[in-house]
PDB file of N, CA and C in Angstrom:
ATOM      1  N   UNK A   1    -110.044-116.847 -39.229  1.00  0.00           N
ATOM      2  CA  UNK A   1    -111.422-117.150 -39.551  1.00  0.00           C
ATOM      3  C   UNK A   1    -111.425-118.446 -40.370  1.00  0.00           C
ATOM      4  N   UNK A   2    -111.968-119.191 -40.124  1.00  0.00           N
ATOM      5  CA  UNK A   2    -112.342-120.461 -40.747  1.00  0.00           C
ATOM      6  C   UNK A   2    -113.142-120.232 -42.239  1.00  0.00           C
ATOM      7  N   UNK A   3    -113.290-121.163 -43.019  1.00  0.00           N
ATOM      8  CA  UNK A   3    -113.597-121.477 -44.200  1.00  0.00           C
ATOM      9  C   UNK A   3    -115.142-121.349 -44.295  1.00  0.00           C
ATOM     10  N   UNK A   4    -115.271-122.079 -43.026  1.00  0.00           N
ATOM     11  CA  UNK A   4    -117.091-122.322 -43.079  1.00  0.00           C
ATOM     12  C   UNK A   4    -117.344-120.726 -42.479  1.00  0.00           C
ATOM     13  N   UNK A   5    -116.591-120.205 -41.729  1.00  0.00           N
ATOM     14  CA  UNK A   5    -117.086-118.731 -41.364  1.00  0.00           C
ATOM     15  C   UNK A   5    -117.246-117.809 -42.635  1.00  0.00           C
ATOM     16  N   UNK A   6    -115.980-117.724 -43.583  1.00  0.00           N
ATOM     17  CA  UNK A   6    -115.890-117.237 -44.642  1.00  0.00           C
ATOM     18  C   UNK A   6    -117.148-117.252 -45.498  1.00  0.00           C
ATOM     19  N   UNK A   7    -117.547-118.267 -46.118  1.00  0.00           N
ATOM     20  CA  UNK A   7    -118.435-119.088 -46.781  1.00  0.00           C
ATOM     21  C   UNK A   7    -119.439-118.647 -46.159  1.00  0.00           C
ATOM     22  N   UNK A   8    -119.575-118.428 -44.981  1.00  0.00           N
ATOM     23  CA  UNK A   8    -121.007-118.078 -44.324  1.00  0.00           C
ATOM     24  C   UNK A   8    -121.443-116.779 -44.729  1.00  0.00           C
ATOM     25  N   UNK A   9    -119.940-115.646 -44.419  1.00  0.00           N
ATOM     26  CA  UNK A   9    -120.191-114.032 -44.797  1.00  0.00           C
ATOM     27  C   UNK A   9    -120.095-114.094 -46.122  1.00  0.00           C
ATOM     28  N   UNK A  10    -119.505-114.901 -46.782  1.00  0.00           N
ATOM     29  CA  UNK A  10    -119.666-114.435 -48.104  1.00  0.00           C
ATOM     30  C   UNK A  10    -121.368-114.505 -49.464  1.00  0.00           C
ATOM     31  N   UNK A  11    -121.624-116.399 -48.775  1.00  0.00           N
ATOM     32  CA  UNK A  11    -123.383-116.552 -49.191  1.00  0.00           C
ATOM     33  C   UNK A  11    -124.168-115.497 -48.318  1.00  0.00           C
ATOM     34  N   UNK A  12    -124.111-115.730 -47.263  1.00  0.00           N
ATOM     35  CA  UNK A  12    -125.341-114.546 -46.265  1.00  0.00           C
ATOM     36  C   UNK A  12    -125.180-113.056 -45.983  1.00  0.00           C
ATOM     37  N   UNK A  13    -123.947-112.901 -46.044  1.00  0.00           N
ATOM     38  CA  UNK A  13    -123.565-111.312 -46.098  1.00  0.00           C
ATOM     39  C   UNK A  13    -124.147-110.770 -45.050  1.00  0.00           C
ATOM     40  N   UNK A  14    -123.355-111.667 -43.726  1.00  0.00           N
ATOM     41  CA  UNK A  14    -123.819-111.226 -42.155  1.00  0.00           C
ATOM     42  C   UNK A  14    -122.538-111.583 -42.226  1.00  0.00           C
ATOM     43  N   UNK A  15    -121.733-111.008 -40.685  1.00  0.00           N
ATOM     44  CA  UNK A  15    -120.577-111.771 -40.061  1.00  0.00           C
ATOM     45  C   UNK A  15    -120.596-113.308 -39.356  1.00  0.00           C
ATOM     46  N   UNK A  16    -119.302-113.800 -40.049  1.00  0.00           N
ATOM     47  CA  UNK A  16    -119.605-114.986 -39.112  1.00  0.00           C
ATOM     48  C   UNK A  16    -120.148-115.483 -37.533  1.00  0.00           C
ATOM     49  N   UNK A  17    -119.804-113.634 -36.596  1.00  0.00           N
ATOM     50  CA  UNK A  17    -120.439-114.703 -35.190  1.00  0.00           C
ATOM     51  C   UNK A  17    -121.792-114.300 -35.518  1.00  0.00           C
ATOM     52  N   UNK A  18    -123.034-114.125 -36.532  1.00  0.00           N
ATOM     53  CA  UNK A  18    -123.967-113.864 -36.306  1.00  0.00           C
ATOM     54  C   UNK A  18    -124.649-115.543 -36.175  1.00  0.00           C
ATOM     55  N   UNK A  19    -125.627-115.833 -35.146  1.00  0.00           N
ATOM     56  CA  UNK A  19    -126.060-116.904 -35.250  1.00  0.00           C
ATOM     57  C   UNK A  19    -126.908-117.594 -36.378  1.00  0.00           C
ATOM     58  N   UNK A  20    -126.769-118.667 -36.772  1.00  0.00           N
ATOM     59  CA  UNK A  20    -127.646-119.171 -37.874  1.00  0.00           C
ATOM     60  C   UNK A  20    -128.316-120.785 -37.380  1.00  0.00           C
ATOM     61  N   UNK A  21    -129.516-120.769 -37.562  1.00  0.00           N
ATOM     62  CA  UNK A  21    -129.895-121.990 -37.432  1.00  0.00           C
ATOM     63  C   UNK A  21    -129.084-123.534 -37.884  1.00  0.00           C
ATOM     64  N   UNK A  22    -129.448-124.196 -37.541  1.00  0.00           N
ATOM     65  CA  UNK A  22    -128.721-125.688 -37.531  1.00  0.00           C
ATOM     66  C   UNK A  22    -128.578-126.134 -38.668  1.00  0.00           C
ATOM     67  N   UNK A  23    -129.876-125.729 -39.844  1.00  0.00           N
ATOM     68  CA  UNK A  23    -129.472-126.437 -40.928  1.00  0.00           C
ATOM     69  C   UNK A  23    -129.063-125.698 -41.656  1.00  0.00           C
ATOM     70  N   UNK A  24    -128.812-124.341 -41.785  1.00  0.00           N
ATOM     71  CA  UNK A  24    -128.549-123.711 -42.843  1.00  0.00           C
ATOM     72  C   UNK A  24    -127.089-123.603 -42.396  1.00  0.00           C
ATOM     73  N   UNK A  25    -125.748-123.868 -40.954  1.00  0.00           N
ATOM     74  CA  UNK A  25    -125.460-124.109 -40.968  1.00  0.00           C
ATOM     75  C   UNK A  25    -124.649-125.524 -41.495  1.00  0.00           C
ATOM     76  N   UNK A  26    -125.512-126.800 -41.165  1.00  0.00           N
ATOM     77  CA  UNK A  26    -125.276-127.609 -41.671  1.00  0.00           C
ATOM     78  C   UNK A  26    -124.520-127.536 -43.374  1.00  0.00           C
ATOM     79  N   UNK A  27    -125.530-126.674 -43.883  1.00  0.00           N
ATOM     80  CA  UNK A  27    -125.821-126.783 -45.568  1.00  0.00           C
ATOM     81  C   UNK A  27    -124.221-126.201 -45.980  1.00  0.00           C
ATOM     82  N   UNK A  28    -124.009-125.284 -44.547  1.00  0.00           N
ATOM     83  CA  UNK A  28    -122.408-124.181 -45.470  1.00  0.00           C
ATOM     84  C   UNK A  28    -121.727-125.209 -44.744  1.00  0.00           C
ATOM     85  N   UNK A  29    -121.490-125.926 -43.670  1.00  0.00           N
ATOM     86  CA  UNK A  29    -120.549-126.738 -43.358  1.00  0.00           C
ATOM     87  C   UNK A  29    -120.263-128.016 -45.006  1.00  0.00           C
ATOM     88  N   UNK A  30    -121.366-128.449 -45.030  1.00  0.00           N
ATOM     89  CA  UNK A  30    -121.161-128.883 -46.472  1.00  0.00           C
ATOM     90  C   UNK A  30    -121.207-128.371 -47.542  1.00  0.00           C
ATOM     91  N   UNK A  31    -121.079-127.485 -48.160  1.00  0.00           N
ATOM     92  CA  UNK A  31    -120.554-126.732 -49.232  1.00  0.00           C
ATOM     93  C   UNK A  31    -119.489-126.886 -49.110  1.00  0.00           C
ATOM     94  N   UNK A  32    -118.499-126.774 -47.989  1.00  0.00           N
ATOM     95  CA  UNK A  32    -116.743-127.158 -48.076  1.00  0.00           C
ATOM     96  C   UNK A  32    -116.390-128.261 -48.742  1.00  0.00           C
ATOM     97  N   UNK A  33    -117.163-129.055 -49.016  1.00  0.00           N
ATOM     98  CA  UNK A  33    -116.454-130.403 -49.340  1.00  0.00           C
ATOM     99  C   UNK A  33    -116.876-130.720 -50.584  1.00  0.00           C
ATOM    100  N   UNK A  34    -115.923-131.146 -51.249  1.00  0.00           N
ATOM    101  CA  UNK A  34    -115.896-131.135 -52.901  1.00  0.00           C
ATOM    102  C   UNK A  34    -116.871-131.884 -53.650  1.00  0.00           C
ATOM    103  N   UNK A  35    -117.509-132.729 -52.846  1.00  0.00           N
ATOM    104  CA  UNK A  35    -118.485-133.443 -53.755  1.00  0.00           C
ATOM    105  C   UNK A  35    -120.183-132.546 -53.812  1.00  0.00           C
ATOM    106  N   UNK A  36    -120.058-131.559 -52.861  1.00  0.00           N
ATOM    107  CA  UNK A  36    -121.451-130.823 -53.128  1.00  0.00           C
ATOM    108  C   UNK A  36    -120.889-129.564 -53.963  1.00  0.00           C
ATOM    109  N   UNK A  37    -121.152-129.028 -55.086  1.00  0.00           N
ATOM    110  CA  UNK A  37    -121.091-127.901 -55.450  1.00  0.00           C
ATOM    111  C   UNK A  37    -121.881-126.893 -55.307  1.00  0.00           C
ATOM    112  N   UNK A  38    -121.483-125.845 -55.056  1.00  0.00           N
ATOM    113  CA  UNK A  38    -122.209-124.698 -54.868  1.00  0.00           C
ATOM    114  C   UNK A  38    -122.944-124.321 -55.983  1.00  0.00           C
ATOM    115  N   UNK A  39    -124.241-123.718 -55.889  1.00  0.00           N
ATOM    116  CA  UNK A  39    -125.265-123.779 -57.203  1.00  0.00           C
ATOM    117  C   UNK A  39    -126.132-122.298 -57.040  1.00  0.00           C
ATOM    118  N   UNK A  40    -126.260-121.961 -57.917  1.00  0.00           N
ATOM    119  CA  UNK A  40    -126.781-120.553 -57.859  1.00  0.00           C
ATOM    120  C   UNK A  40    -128.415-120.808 -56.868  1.00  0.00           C
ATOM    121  N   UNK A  41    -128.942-122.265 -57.232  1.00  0.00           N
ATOM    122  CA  UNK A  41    -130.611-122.591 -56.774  1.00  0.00           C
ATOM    123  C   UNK A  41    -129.992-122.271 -55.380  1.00  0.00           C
ATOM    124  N   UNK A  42    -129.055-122.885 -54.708  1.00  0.00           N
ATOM    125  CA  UNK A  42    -128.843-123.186 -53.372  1.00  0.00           C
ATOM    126  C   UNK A  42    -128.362-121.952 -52.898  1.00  0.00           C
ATOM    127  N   UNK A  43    -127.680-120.660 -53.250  1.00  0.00           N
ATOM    128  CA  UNK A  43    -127.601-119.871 -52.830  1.00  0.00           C
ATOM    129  C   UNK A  43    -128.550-118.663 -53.065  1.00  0.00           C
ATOM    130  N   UNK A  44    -129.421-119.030 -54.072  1.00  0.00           N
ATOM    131  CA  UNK A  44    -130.682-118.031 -53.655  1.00  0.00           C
ATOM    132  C   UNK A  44    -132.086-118.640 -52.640  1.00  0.00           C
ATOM    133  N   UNK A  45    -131.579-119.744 -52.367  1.00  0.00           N
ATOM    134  CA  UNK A  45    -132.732-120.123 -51.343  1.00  0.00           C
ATOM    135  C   UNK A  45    -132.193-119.925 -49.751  1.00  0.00           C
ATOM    136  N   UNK A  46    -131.310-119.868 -50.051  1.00  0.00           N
ATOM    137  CA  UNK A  46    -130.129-119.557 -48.644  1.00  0.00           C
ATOM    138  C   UNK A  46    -130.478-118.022 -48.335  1.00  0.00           C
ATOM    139  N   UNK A  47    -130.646-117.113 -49.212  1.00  0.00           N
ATOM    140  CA  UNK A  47    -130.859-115.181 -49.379  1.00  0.00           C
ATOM    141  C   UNK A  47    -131.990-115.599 -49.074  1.00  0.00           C
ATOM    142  N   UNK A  48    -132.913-116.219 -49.788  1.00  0.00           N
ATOM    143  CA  UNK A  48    -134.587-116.294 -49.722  1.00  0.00           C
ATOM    144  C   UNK A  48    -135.143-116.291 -48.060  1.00  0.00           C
ATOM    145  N   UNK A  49    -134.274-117.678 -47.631  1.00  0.00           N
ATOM    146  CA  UNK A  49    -134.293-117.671 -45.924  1.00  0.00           C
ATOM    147  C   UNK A  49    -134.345-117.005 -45.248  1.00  0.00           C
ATOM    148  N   UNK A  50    -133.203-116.543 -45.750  1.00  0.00           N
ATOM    149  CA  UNK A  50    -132.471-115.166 -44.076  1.00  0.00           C
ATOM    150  C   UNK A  50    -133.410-114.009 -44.408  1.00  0.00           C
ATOM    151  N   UNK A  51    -134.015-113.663 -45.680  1.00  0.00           N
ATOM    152  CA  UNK A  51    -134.793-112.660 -45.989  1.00  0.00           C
ATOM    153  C   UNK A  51    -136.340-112.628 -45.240  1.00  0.00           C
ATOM    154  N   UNK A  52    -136.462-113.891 -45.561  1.00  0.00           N
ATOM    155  CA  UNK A  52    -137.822-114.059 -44.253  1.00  0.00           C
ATOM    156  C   UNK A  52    -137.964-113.975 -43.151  1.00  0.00           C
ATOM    157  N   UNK A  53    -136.749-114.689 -42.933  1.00  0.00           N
ATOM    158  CA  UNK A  53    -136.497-114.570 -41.207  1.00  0.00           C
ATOM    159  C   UNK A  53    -136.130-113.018 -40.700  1.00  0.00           C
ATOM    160  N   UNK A  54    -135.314-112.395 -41.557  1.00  0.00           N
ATOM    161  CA  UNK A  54    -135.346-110.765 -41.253  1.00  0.00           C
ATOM    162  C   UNK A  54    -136.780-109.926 -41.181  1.00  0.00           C
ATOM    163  N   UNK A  55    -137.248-110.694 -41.993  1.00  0.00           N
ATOM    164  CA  UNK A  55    -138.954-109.646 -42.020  1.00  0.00           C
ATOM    165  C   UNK A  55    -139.770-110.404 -40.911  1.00  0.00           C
ATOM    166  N   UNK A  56    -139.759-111.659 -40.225  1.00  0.00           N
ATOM    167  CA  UNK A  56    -140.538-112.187 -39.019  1.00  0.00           C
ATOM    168  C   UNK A  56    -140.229-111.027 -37.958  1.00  0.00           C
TER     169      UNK A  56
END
């Protein structure tokens, strides 16, 4: 399993093959890389997301 898969189940607490839109992908593809840090704002707007999109 890859890093960005990891990172994915670990902020969203889905499995990695679950599909995710482009940017919220985008956003965990960059979280890997050392100059963005991970921030509590950015991972409760990330829960906030998937929480809406679960109730649509």
């Amino acid at each position: 399993m890859s890093e960005v898969a990891n990172l994915a189940y670990d902020v969203l607490r889905k499995p990695p093959t679950t599909p995710y839109d482009d940017l919220k992908f985008d956003v965990l593809k960059l979280m890997e890389e050392p100059k963005l840090k991970f921030t509590k704002r950015l991972r409760k707007e990330l829960m906030n997301g998937v929480a809406r999109e679960a109730q649509s």
